[in-house]
PDB file of N, CA and C in Angstrom:
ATOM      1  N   UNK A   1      12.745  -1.234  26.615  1.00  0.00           N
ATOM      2  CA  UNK A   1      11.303  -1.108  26.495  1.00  0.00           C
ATOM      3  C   UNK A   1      10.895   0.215  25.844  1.00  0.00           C
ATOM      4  N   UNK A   2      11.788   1.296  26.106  1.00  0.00           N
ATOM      5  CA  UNK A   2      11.398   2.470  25.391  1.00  0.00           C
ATOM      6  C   UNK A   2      11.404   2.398  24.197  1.00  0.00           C
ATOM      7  N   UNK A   3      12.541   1.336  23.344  1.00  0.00           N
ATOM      8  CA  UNK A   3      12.491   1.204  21.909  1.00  0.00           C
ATOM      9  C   UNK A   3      10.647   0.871  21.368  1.00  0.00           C
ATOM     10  N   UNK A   4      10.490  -0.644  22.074  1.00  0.00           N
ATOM     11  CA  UNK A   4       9.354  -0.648  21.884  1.00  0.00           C
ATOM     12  C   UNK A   4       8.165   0.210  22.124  1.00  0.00           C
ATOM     13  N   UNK A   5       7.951   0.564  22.641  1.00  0.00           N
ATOM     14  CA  UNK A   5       7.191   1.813  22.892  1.00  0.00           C
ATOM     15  C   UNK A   5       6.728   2.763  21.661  1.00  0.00           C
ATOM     16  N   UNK A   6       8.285   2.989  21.256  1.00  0.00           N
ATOM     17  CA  UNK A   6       8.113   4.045  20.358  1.00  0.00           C
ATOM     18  C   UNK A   6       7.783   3.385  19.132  1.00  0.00           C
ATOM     19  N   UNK A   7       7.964   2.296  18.793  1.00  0.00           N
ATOM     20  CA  UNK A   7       8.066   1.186  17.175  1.00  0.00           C
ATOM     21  C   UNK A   7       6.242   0.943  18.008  1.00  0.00           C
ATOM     22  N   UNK A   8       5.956   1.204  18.897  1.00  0.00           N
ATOM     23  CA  UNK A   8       4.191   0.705  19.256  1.00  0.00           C
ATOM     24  C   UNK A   8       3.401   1.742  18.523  1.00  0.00           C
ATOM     25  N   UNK A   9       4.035   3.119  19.309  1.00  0.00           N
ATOM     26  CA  UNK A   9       3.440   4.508  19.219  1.00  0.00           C
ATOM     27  C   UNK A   9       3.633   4.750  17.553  1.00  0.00           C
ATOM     28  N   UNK A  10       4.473   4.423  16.269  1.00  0.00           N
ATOM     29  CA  UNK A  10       4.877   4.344  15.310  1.00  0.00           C
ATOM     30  C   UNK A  10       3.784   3.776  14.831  1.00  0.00           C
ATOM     31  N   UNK A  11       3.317   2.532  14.718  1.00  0.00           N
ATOM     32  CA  UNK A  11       2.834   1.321  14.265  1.00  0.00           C
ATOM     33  C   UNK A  11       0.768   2.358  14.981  1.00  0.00           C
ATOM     34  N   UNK A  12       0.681   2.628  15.406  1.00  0.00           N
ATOM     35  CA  UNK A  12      -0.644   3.505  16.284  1.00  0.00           C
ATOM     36  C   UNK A  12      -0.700   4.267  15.432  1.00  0.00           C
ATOM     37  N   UNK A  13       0.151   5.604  14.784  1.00  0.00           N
ATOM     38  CA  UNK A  13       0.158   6.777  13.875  1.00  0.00           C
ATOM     39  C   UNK A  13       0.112   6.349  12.806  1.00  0.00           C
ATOM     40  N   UNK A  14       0.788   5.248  12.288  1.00  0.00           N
ATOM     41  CA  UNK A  14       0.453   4.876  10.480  1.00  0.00           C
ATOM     42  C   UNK A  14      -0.622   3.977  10.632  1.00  0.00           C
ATOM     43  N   UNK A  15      -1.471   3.312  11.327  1.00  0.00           N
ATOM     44  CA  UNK A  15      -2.645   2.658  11.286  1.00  0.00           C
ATOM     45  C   UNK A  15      -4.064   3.960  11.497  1.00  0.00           C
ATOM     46  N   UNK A  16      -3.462   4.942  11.881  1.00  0.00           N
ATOM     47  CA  UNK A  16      -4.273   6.090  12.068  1.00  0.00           C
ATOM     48  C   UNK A  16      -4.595   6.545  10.641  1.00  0.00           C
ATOM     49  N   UNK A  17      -3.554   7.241  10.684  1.00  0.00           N
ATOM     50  CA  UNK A  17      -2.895   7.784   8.727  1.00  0.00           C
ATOM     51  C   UNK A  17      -3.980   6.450   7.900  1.00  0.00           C
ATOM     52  N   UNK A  18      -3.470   5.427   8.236  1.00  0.00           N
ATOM     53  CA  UNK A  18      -4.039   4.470   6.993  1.00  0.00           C
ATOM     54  C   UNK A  18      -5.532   4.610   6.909  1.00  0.00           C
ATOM     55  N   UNK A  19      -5.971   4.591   8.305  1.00  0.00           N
ATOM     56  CA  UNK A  19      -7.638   4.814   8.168  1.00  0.00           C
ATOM     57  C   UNK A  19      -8.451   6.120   7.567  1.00  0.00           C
ATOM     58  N   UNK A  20      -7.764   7.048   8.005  1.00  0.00           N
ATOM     59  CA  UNK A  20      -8.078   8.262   7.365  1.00  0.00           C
ATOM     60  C   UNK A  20      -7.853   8.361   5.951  1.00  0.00           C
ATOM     61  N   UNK A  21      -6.697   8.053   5.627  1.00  0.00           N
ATOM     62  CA  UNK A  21      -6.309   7.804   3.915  1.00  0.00           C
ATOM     63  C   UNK A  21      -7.676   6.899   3.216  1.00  0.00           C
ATOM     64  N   UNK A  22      -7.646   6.175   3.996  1.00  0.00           N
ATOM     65  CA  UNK A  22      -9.101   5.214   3.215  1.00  0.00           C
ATOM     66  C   UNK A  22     -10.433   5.573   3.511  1.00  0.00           C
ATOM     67  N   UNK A  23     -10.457   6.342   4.397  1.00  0.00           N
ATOM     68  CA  UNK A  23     -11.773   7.204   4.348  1.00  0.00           C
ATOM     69  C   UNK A  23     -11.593   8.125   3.282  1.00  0.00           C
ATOM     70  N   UNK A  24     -10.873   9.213   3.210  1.00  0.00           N
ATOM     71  CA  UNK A  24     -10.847   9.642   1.890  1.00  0.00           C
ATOM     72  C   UNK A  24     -10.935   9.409   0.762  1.00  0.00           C
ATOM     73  N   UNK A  25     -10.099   8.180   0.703  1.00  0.00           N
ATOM     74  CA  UNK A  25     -10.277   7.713  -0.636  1.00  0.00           C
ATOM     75  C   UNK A  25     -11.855   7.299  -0.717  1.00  0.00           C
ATOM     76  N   UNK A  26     -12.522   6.791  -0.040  1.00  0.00           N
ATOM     77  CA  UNK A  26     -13.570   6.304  -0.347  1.00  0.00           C
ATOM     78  C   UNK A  26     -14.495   7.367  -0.489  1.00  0.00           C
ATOM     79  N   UNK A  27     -14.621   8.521   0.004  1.00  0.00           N
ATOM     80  CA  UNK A  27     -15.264   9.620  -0.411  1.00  0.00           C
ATOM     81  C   UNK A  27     -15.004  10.101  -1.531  1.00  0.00           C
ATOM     82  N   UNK A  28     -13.645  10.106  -2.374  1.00  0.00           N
ATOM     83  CA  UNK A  28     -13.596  10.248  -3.465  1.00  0.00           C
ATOM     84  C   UNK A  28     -14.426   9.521  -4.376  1.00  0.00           C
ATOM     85  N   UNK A  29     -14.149   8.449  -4.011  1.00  0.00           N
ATOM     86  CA  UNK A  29     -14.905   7.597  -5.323  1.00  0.00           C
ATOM     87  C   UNK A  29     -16.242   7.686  -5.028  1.00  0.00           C
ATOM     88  N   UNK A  30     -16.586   7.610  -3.618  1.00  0.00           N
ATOM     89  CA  UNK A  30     -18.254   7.809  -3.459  1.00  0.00           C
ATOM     90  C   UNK A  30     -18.925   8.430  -3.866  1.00  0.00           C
ATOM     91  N   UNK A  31     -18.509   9.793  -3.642  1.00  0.00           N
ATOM     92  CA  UNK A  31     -19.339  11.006  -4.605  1.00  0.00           C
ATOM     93  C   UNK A  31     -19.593  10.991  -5.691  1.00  0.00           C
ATOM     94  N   UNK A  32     -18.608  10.406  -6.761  1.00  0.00           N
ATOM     95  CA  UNK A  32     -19.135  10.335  -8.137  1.00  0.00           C
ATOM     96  C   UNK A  32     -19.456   9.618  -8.661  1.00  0.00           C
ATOM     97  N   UNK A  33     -19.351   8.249  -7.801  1.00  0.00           N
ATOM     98  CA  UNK A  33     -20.467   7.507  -7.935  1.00  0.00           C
ATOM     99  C   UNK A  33     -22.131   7.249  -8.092  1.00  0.00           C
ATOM    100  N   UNK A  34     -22.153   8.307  -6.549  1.00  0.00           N
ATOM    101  CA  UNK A  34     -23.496   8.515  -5.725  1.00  0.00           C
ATOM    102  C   UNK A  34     -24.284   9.203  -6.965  1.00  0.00           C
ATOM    103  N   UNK A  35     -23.420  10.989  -7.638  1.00  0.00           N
ATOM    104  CA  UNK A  35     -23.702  11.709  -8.573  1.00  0.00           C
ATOM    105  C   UNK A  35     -24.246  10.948 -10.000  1.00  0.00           C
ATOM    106  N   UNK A  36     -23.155   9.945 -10.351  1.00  0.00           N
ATOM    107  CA  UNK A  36     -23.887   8.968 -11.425  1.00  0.00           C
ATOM    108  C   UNK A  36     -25.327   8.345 -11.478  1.00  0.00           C
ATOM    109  N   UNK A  37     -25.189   7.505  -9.951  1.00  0.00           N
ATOM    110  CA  UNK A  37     -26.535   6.520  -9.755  1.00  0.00           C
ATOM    111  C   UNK A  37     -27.534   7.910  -9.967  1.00  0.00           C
ATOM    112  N   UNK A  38     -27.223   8.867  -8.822  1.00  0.00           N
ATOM    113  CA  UNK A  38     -28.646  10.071  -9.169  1.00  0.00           C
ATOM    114  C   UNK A  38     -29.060  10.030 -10.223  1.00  0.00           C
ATOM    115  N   UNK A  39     -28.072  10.767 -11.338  1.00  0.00           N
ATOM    116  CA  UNK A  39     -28.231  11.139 -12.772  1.00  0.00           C
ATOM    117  C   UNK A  39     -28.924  10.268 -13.412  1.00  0.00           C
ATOM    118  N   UNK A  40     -29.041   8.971 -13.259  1.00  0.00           N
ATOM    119  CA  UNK A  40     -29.320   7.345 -13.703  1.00  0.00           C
ATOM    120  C   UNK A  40     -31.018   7.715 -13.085  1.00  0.00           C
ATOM    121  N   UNK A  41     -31.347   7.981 -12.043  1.00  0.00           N
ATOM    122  CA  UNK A  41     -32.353   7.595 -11.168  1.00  0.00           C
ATOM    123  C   UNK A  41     -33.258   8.708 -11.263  1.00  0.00           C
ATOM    124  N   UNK A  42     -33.139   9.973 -11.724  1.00  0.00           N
ATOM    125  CA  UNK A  42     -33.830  11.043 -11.901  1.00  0.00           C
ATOM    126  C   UNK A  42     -34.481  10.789 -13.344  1.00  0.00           C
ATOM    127  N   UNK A  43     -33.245  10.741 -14.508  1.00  0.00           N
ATOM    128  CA  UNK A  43     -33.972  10.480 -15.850  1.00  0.00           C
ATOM    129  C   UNK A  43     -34.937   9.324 -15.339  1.00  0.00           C
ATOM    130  N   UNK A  44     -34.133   8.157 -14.975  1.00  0.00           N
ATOM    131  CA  UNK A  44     -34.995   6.880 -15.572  1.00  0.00           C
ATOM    132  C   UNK A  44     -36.984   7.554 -14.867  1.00  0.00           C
ATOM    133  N   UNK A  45     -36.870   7.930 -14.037  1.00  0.00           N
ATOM    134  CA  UNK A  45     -38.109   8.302 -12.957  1.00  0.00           C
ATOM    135  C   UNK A  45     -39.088   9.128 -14.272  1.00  0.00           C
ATOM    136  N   UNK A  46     -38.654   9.873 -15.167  1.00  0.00           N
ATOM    137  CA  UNK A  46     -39.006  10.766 -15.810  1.00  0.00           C
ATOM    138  C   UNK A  46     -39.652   9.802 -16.952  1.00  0.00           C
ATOM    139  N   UNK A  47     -40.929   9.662 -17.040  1.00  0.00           N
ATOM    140  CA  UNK A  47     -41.460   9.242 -18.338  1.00  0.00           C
ATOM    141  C   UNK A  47     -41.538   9.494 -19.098  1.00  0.00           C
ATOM    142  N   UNK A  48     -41.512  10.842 -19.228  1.00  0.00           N
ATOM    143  CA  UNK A  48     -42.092  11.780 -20.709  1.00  0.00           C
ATOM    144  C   UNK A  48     -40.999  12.511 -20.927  1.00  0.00           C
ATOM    145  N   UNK A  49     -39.363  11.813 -20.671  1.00  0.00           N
ATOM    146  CA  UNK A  49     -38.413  12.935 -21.043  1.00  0.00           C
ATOM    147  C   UNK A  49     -37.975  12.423 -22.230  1.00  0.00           C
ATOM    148  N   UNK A  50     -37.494  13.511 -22.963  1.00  0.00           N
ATOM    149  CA  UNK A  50     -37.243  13.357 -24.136  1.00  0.00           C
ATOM    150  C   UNK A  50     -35.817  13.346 -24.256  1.00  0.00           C
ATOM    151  N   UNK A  51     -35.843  13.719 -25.586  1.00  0.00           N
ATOM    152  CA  UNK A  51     -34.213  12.888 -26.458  1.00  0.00           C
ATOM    153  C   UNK A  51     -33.125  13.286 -25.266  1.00  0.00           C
ATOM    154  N   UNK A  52     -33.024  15.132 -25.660  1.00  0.00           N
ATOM    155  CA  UNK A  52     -32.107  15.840 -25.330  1.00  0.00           C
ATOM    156  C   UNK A  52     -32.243  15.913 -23.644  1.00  0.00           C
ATOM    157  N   UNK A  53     -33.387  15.149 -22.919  1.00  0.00           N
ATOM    158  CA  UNK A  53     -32.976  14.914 -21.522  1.00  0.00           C
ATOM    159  C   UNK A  53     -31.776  14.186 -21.416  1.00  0.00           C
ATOM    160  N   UNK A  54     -32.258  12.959 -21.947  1.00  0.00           N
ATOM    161  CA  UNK A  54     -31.216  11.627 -22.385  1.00  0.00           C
ATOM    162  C   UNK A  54     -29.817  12.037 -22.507  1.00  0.00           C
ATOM    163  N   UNK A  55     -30.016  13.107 -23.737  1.00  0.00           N
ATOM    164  CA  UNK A  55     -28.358  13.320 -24.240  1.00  0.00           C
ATOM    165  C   UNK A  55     -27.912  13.934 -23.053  1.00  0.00           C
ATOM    166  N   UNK A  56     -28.530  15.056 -22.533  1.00  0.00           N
ATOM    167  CA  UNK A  56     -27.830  15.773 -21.513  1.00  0.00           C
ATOM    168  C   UNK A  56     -27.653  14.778 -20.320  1.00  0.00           C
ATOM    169  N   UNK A  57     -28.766  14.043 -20.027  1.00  0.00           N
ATOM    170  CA  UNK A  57     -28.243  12.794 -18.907  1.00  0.00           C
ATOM    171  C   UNK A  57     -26.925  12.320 -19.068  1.00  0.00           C
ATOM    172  N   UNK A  58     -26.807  11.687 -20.049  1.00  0.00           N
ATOM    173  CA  UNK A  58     -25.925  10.977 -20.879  1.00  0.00           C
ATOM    174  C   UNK A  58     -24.543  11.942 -20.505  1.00  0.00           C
ATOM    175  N   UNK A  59     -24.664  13.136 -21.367  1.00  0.00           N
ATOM    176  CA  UNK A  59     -23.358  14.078 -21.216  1.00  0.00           C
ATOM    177  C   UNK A  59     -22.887  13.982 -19.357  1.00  0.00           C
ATOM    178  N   UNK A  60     -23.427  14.295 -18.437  1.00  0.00           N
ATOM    179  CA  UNK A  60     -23.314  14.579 -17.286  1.00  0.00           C
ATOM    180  C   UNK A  60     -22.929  13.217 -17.034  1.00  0.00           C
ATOM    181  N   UNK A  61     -23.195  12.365 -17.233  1.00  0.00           N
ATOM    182  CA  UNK A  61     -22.949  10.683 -16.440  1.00  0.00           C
ATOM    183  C   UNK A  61     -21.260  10.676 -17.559  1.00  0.00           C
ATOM    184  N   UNK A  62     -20.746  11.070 -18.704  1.00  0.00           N
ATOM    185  CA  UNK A  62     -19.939  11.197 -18.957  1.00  0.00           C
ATOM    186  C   UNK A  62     -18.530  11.901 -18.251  1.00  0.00           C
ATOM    187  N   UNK A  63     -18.894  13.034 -17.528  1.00  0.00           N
ATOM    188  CA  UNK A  63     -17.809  13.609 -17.184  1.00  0.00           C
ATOM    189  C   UNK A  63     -18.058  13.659 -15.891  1.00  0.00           C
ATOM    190  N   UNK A  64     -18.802  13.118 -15.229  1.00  0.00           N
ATOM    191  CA  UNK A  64     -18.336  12.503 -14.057  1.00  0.00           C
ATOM    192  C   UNK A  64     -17.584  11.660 -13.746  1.00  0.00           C
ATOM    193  N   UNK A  65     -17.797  10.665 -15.092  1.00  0.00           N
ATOM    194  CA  UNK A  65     -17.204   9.241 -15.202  1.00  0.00           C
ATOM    195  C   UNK A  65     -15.934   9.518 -15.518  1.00  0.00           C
ATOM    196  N   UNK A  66     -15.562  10.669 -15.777  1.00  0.00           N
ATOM    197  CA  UNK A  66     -14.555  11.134 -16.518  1.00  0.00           C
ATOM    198  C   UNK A  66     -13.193  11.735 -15.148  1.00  0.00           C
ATOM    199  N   UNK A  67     -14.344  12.365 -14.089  1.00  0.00           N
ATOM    200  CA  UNK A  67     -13.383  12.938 -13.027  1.00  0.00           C
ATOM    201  C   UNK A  67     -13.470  11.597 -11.881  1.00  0.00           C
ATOM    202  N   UNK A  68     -13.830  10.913 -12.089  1.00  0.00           N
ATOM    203  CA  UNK A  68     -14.305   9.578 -11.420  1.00  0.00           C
ATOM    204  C   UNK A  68     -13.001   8.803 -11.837  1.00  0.00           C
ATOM    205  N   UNK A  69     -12.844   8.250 -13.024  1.00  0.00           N
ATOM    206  CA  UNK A  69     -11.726   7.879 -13.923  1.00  0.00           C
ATOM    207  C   UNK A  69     -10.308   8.522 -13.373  1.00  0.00           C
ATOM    208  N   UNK A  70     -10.187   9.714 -12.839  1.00  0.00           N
ATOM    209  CA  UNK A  70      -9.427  10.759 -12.520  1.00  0.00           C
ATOM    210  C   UNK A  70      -8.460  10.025 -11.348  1.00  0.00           C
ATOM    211  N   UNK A  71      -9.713   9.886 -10.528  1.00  0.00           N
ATOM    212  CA  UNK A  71      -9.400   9.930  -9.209  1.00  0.00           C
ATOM    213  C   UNK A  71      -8.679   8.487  -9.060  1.00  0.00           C
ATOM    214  N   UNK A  72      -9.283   7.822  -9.862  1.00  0.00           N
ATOM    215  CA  UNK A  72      -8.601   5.968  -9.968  1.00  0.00           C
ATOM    216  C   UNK A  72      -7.355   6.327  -9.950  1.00  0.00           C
ATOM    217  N   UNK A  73      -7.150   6.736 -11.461  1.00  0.00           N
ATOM    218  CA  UNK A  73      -5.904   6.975 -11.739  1.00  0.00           C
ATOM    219  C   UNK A  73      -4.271   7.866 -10.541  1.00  0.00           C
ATOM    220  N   UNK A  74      -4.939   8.211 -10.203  1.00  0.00           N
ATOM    221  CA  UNK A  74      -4.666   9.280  -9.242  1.00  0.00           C
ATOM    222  C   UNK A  74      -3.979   8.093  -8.378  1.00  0.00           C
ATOM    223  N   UNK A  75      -5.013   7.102  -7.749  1.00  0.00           N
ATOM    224  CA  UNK A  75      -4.610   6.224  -6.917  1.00  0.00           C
ATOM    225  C   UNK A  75      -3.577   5.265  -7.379  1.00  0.00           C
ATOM    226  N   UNK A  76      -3.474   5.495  -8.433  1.00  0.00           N
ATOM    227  CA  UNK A  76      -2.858   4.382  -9.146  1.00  0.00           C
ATOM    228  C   UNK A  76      -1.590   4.811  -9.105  1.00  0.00           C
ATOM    229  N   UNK A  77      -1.394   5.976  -9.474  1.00  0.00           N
ATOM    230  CA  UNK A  77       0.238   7.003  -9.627  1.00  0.00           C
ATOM    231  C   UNK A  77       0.268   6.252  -7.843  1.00  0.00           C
ATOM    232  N   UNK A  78      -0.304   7.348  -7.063  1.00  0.00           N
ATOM    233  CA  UNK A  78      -0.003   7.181  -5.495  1.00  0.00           C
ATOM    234  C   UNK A  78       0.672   5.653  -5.006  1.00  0.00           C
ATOM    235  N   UNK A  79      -0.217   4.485  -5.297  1.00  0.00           N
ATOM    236  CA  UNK A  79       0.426   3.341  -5.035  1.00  0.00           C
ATOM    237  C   UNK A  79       1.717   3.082  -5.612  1.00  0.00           C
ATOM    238  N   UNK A  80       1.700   3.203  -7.009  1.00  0.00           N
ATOM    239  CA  UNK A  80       3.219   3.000  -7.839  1.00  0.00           C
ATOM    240  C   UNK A  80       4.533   3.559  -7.106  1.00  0.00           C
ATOM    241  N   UNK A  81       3.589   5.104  -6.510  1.00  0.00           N
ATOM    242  CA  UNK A  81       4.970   5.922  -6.281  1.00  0.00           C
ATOM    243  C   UNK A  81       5.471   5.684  -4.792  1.00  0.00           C
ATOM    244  N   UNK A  82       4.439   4.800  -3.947  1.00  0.00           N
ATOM    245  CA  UNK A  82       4.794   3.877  -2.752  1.00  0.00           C
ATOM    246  C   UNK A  82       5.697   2.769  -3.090  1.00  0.00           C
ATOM    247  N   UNK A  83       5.795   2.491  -3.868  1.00  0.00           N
ATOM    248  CA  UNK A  83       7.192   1.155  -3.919  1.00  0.00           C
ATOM    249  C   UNK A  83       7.911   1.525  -4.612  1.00  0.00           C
TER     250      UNK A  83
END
């Protein structure tokens, strides 16, 4: 019974690990998400903005998308390098 126990207490710590891992991850992607929709939701609100609001909107929704893109990837190495 002690075997089991410990393969219980095992199976308790990586379901722990797993939840926390996916909370993180999801804060990763959340934030630069959240940062996008803003960027999206401030211009659009703005009636009278002009070009170079746009472009600069534009630029910023770029390199978010860019460290956003990052973080995928990131996950992507991580899973690969699990099997």
């Amino acid at each position: 019974t002690q075997e089991l126990q410990s393969a219980l207490d095992r199976l308790q710590k990586n379901e722990t690990e797993r939840q926390l891992f996916m909370m993180n991850i999801s804060h990763e992607l959340r934030t630069p998400a959240t940062a996008i929709l803003g960027e999206v939701e401030v211009t659009m609100r703005d009636k009278s903005a002009s070009h170079d609001v746009y472009r600069e909107t534009l630029r910023n929704i770029g390199t978010i998308g860019k460290q956003l893109a990052l973080r995928v990837e990131d996950l992507l190495v991580l899973s690969h390098s699990e099997k």
